[in-house]
C-alpha atoms as a PDB file:
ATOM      1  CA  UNK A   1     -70.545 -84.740 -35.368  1.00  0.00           C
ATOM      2  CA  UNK A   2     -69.762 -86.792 -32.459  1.00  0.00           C
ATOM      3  CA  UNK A   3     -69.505 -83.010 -30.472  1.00  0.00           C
ATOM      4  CA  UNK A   4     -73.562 -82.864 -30.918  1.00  0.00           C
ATOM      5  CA  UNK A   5     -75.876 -84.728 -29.848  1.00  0.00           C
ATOM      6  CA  UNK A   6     -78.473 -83.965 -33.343  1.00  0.00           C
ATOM      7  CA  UNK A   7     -82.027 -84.806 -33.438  1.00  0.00           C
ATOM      8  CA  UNK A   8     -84.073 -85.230 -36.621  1.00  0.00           C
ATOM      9  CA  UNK A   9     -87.887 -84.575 -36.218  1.00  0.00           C
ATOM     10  CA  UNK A  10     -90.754 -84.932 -38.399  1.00  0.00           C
ATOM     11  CA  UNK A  11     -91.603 -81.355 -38.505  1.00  0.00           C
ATOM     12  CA  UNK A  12     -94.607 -80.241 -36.306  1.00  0.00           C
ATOM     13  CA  UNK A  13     -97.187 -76.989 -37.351  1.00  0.00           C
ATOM     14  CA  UNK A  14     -95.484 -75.328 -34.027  1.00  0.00           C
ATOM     15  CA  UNK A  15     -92.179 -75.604 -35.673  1.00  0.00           C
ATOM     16  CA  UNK A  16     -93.515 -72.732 -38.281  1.00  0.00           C
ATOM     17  CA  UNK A  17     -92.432 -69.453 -36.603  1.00  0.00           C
ATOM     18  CA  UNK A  18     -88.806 -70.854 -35.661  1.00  0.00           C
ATOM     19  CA  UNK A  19     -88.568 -72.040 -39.394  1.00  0.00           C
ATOM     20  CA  UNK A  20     -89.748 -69.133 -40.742  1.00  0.00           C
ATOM     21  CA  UNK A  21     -87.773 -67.189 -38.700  1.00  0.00           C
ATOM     22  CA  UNK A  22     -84.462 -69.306 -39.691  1.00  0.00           C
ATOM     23  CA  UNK A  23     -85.262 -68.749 -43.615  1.00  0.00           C
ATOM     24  CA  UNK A  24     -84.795 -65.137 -42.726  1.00  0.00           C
ATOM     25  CA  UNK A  25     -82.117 -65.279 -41.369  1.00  0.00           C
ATOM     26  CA  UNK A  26     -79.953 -68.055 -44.004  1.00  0.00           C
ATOM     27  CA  UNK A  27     -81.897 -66.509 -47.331  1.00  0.00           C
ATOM     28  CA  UNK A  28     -83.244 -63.076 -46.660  1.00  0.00           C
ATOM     29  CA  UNK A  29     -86.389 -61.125 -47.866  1.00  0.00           C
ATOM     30  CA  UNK A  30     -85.255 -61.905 -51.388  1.00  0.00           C
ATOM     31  CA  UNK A  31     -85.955 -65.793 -51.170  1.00  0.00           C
ATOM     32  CA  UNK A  32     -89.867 -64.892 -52.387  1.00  0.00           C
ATOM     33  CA  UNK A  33     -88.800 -63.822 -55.886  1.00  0.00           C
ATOM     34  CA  UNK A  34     -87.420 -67.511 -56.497  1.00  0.00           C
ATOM     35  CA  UNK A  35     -88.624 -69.551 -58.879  1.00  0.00           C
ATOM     36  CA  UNK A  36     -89.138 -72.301 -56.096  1.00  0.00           C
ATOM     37  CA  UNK A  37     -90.987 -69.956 -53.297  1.00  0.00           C
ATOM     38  CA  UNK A  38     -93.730 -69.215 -56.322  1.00  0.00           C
ATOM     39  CA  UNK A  39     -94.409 -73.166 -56.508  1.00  0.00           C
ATOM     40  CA  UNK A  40     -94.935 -72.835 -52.959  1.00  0.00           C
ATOM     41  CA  UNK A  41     -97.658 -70.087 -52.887  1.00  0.00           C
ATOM     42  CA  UNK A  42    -100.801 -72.563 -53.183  1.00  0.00           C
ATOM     43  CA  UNK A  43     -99.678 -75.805 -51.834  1.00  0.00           C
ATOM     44  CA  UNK A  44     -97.942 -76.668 -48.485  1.00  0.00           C
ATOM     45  CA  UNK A  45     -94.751 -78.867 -47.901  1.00  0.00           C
ATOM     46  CA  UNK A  46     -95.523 -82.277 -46.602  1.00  0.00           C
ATOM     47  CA  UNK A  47     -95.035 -82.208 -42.878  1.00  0.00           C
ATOM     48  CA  UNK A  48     -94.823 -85.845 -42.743  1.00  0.00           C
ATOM     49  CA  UNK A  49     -91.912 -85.474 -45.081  1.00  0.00           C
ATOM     50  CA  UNK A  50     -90.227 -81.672 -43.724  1.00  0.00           C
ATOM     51  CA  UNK A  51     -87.859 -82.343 -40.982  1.00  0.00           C
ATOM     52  CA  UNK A  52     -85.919 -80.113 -38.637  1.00  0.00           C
ATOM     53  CA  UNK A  53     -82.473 -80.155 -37.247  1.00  0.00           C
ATOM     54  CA  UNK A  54     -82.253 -80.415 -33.534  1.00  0.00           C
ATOM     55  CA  UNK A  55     -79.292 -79.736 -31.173  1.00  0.00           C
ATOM     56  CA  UNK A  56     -80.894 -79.682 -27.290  1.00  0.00           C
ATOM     57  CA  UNK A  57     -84.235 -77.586 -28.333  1.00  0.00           C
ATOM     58  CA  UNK A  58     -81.798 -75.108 -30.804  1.00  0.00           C
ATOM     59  CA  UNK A  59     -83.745 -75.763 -34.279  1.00  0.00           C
ATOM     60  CA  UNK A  60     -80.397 -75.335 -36.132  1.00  0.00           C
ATOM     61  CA  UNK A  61     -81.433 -76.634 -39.696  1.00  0.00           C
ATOM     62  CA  UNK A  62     -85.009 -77.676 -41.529  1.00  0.00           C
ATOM     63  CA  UNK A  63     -85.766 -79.462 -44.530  1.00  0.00           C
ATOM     64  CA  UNK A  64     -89.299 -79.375 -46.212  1.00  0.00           C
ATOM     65  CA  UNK A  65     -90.715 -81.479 -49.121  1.00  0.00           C
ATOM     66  CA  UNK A  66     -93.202 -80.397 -51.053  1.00  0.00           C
ATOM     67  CA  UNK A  67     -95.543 -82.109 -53.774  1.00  0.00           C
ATOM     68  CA  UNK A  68     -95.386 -81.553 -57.322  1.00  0.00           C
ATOM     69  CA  UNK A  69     -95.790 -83.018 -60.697  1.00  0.00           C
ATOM     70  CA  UNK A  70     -93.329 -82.837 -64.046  1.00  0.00           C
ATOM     71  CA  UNK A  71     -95.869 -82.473 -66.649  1.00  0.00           C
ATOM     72  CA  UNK A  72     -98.727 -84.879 -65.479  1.00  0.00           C
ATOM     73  CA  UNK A  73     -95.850 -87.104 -63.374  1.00  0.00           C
ATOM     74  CA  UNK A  74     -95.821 -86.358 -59.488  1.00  0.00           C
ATOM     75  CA  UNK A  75     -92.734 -86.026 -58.089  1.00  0.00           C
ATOM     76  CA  UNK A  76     -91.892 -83.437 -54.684  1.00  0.00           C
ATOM     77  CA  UNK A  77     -89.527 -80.293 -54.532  1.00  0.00           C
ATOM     78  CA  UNK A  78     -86.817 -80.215 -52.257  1.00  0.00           C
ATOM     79  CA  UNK A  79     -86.413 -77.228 -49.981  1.00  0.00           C
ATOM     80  CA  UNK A  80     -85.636 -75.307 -48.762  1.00  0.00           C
ATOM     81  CA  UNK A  81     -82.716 -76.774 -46.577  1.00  0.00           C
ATOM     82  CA  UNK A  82     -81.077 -74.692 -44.353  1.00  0.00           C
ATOM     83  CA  UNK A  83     -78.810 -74.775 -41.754  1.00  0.00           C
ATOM     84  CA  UNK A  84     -77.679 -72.005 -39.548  1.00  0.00           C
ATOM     85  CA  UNK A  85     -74.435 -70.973 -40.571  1.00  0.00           C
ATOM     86  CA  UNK A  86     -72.242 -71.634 -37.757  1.00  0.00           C
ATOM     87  CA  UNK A  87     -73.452 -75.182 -37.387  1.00  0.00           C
ATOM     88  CA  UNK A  88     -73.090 -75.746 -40.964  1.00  0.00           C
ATOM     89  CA  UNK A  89     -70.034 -78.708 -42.073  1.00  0.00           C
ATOM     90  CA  UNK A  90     -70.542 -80.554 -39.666  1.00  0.00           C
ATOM     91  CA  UNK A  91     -73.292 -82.623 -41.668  1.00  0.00           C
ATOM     92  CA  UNK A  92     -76.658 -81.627 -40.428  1.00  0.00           C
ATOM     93  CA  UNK A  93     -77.767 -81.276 -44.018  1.00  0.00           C
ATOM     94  CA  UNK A  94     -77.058 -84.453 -45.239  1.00  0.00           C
ATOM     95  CA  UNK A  95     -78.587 -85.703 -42.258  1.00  0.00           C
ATOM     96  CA  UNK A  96     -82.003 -83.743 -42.643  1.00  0.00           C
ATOM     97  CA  UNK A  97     -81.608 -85.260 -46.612  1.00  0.00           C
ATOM     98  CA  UNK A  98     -81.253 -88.292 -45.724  1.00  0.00           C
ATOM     99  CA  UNK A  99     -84.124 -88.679 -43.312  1.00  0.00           C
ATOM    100  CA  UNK A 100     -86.062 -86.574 -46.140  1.00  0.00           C
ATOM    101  CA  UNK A 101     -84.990 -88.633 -49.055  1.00  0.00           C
ATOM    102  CA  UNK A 102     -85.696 -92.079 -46.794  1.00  0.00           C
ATOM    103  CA  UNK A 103     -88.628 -91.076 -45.635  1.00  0.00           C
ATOM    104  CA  UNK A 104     -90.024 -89.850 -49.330  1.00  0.00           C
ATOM    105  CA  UNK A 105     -88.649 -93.293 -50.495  1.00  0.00           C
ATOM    106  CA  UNK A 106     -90.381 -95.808 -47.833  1.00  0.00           C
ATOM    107  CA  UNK A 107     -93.892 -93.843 -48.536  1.00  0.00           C
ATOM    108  CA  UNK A 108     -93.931 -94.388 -52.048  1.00  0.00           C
ATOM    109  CA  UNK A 109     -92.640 -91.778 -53.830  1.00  0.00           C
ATOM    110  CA  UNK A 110     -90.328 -91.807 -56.677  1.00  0.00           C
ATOM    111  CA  UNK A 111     -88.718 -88.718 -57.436  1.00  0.00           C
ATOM    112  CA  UNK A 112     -87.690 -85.472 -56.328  1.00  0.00           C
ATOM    113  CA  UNK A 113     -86.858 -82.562 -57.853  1.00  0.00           C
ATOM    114  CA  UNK A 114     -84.773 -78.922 -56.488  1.00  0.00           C
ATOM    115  CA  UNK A 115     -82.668 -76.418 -57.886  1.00  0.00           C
ATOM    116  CA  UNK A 116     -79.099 -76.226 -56.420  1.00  0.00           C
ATOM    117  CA  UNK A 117     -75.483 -77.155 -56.768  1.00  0.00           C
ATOM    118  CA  UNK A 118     -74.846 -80.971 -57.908  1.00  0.00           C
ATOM    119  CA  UNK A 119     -71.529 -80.678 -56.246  1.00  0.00           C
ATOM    120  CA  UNK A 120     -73.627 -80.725 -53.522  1.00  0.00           C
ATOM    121  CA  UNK A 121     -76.633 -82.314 -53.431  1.00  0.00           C
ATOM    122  CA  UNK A 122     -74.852 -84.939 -55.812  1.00  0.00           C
ATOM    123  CA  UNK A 123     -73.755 -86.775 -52.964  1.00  0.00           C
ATOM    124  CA  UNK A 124     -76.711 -88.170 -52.350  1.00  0.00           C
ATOM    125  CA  UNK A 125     -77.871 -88.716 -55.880  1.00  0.00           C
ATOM    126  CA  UNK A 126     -79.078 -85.921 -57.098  1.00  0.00           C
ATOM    127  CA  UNK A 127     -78.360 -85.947 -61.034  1.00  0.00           C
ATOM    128  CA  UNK A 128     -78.816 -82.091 -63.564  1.00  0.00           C
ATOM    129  CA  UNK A 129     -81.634 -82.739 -65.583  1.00  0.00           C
ATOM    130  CA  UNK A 130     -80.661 -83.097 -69.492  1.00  0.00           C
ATOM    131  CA  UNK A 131     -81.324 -79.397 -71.437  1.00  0.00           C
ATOM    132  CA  UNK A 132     -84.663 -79.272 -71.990  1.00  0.00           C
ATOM    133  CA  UNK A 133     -86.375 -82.045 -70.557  1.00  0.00           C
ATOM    134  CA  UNK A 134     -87.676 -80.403 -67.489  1.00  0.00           C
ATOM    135  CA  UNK A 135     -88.176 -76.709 -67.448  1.00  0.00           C
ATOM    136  CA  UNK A 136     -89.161 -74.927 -64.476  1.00  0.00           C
ATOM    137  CA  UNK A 137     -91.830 -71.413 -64.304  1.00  0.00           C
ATOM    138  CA  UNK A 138     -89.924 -68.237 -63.881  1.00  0.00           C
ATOM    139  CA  UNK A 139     -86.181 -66.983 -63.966  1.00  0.00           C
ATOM    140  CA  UNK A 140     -84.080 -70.298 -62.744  1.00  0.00           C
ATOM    141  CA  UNK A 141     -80.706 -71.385 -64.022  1.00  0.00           C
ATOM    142  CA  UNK A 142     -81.640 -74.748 -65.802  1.00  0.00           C
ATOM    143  CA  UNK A 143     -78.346 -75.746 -65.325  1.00  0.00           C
ATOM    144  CA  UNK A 144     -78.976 -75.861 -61.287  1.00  0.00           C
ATOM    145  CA  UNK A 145     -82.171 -78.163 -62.126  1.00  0.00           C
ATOM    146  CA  UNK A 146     -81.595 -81.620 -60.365  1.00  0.00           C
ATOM    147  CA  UNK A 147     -83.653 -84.984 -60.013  1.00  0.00           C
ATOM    148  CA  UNK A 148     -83.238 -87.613 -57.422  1.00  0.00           C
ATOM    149  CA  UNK A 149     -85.036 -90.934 -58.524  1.00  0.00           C
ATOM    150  CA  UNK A 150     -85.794 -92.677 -55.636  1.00  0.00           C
ATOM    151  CA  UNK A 151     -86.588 -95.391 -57.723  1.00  0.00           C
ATOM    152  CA  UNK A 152     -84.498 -96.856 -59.879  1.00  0.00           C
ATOM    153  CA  UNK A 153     -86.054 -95.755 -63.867  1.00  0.00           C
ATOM    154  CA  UNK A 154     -88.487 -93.528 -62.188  1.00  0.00           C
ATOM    155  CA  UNK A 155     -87.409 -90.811 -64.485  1.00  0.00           C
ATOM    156  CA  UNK A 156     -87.004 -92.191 -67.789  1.00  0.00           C
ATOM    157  CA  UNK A 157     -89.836 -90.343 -70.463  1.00  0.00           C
ATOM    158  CA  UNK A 158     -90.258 -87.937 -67.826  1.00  0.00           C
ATOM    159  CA  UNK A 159     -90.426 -84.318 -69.059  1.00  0.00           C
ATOM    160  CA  UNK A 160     -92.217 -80.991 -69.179  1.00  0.00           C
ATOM    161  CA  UNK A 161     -93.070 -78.199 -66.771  1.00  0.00           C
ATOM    162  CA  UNK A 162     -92.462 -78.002 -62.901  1.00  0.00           C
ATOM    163  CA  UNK A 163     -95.821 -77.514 -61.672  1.00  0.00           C
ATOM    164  CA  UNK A 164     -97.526 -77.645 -58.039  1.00  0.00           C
ATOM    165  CA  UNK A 165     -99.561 -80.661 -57.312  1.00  0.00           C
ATOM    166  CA  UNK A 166    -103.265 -79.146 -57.121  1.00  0.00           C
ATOM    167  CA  UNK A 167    -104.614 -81.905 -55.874  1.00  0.00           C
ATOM    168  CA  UNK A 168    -102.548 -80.527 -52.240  1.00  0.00           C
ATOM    169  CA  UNK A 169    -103.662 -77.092 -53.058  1.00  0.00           C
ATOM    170  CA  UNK A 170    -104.600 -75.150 -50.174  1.00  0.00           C
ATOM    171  CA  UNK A 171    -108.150 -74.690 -49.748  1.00  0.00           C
ATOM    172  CA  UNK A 172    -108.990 -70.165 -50.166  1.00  0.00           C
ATOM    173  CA  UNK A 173    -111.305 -68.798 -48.173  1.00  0.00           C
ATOM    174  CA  UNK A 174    -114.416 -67.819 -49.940  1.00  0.00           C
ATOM    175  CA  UNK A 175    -115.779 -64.282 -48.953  1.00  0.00           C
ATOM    176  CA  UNK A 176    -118.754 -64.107 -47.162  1.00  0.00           C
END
């Protein structure tokens, strides 16, 4: 990438709308039916750990953690990453994962979850979970389930169902 000059930042609340708008774009309207987007209805990503891609002010990629548990074990959901497709190979997404991962690791936390290609993602250690140890709510191909540990034995006896972590559950208005 020596022909950018990236910048990874600790995603900001004003980064929302340009995020938002680059999901669009990379997943279309049929990203909300995914297993993943249903974990996200109650609970927000971590903006301490969600990063975005940077080239000048051009947001050309984001990355967003978000906290969860594996039966009564925490643990935090990758993604989405994205990267706008004609910046993508040029690795901005393993940058925003490793900031992400390093970040996620430094603060204490030992695993993280996402569904996605191993061929992938494996390159920075992320493993398929064994058939039915982990299961996930909703239509998902177990296959594409993946684990990180960030710690080394984090994830042995681990097992059960992908679940948000309500104790980051977003707070619903009450009607007056």
């Amino acid at each position: 990438m020596s022909d950018l000059s990236l910048t990874i930042l600790t995603e900001t609340a004003n980064d929302a709308q340009a995020i938002e708008r680059l999901h669009e774009r990379t997943f279309g309207p049929g990203r909300f039916v995914l297993s993943a987007y249903r974990l996200r209805e109650h609970v927000d990503h971590l903006l301490e750990l969600s990063f975005t891609a940077r080239i000048g002010t051009l947001l050309v990629g984001s990355v967003r953690l978000l906290p969860v548990c594996i039966g009564d074990t925490p643990a935090l959901l990758l993604g989405p990453l994205t990267v706008e497709p004609p910046f993508r190979g040029r690795g901005i997404g393993h940058a925003l994962l490793d900031r992400a991962l390093g970040d996620a690791k430094a603060k204490g936390h030992r695993l993280v979850v996402l569904v996605g290609d191993e061929s992938y993602y494996g390159r920075v250690g992320f493993k398929v979970i064994p058939k039915g140890q982990v299961d996930m709510p909703g239509p998902v191909d177990r296959a594409r389930l993946l684990v990180c540990e960030l710690v080394p034995g984090a994830f042995e006896g681990v097992s059960g169902m992908i679940r948000p972590d309500w104790t980051f559950a977003r707070e619903t208005p009450t009607a007056s």
